[in-house]
Protein backbone atom coordinates (compact mmCIF):
# COMPACT_ATOMS: atom_id res chain seq x y z
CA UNK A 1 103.79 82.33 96.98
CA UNK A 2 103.38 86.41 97.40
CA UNK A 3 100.88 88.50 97.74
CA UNK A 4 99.12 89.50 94.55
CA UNK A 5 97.39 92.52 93.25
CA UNK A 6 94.03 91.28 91.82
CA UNK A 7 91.06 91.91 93.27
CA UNK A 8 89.71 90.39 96.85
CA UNK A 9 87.47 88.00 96.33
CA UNK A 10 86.44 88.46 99.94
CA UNK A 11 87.61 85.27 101.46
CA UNK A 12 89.38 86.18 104.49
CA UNK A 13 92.22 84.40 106.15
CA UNK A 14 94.47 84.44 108.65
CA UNK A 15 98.06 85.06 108.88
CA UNK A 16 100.57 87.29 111.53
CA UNK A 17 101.65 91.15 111.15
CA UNK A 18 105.05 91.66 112.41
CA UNK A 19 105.93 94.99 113.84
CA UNK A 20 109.78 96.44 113.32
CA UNK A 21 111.23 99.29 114.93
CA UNK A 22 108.88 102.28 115.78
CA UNK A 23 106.06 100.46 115.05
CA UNK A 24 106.81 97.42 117.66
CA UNK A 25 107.38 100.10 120.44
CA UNK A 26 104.14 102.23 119.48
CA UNK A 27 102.23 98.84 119.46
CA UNK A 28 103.67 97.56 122.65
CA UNK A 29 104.04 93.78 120.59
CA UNK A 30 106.28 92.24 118.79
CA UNK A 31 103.61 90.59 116.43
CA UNK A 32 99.90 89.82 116.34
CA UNK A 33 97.43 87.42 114.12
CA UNK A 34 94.96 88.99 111.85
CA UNK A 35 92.36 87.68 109.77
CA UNK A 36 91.44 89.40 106.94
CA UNK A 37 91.28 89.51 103.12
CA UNK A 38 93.56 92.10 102.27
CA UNK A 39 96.49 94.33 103.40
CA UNK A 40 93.87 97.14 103.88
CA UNK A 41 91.31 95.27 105.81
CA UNK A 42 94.10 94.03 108.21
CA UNK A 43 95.43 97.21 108.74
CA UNK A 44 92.00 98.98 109.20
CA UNK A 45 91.99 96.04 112.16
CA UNK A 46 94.96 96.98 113.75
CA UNK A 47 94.33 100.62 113.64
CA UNK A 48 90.83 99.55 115.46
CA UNK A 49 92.78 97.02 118.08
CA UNK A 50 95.30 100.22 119.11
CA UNK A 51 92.96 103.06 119.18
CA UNK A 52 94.06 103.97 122.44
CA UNK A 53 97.61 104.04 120.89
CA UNK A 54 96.98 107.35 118.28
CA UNK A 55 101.11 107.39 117.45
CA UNK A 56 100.60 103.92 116.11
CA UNK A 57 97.39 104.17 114.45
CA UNK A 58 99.28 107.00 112.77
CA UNK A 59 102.72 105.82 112.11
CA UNK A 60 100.99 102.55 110.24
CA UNK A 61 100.36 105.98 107.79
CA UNK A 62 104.03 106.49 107.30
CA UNK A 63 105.34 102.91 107.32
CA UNK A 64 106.34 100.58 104.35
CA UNK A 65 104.97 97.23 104.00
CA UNK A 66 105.89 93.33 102.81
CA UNK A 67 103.11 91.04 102.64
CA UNK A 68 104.87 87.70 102.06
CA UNK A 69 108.07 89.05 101.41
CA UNK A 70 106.85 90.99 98.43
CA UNK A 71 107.17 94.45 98.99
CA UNK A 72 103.80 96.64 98.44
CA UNK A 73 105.66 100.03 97.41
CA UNK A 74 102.60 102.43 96.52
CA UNK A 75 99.77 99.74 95.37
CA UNK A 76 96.66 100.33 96.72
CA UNK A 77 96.82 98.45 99.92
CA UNK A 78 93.05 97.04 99.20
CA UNK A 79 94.23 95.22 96.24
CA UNK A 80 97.11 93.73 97.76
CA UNK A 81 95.42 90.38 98.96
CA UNK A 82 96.70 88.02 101.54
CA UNK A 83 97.40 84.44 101.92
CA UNK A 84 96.36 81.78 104.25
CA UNK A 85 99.36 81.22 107.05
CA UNK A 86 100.82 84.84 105.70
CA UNK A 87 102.92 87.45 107.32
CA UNK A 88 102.90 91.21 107.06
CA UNK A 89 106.02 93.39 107.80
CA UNK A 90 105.33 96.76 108.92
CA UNK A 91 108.25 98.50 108.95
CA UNK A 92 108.25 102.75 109.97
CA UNK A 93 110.97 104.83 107.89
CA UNK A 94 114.33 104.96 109.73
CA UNK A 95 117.01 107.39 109.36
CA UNK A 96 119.45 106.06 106.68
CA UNK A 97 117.15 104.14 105.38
C-alpha cells in the first residue's frame, strides 16, 4: 500500500522518516518516528524538532522524497498522505545522481 494523493482527511498516524546521506549527518540520526497526516505536516515537524540544526531544516528544501516506497517527485507534499506503520525516505541530491 503507497502513499496516495487525495486529500488528508486529517487523521494522523504514525510511521518512521529515514534520513540518507546529507540529511542523516545534518540531523545527527539515522531515523526518527513522526506522527502526522501528511508528508507536509511531518516534515513541518522535523523542521520544528532540528531548529537548532538550520543546514537541515534547509536541505529537507532540496531533498527528494519516498513515502512508502512511492516516490513523491513534485506533488504537493500536503496531498501526499501517509499510512499507519509508514516510512519516509529523505534522501538530499548527490553528485551522479
Amino acid at each position: 500500500m503507497g502513499a496516495t494523493t487525495e486529500p488528508a482527511s486529517g487523521a494522523r498516524v504514525r510511521g518512521t522518516i529515514r534520513y540518507w546521506a546529507a540529511a542523516k549527518s545534518e540531523a545527527g540520526l539515522a531515523e526518527e518516528p513522526y506522527e502526522a497526516a501528511t508528508l507536509a505536516e511531518a516534515l513541518t515537524a522535523a523542521r520544528g524538532r532540528h531548529a537548532d540544526r538550520p543546514t537541515f531544516v534547509r536541505l529537507l528544501g532540496h531533498c527528494s522524497y519516498l513515502v512508502d516506497g512511492v516516490q513523491v517527485g513534485g506533488r504537493d507534499h500536503a496531498t501526499v498522505v501517509l499510512t499507519e506503520g509508514g516510512t519516509v525516505e529523505v534522501l538530499p541530491p548527490f553528485a551522479g545522481g
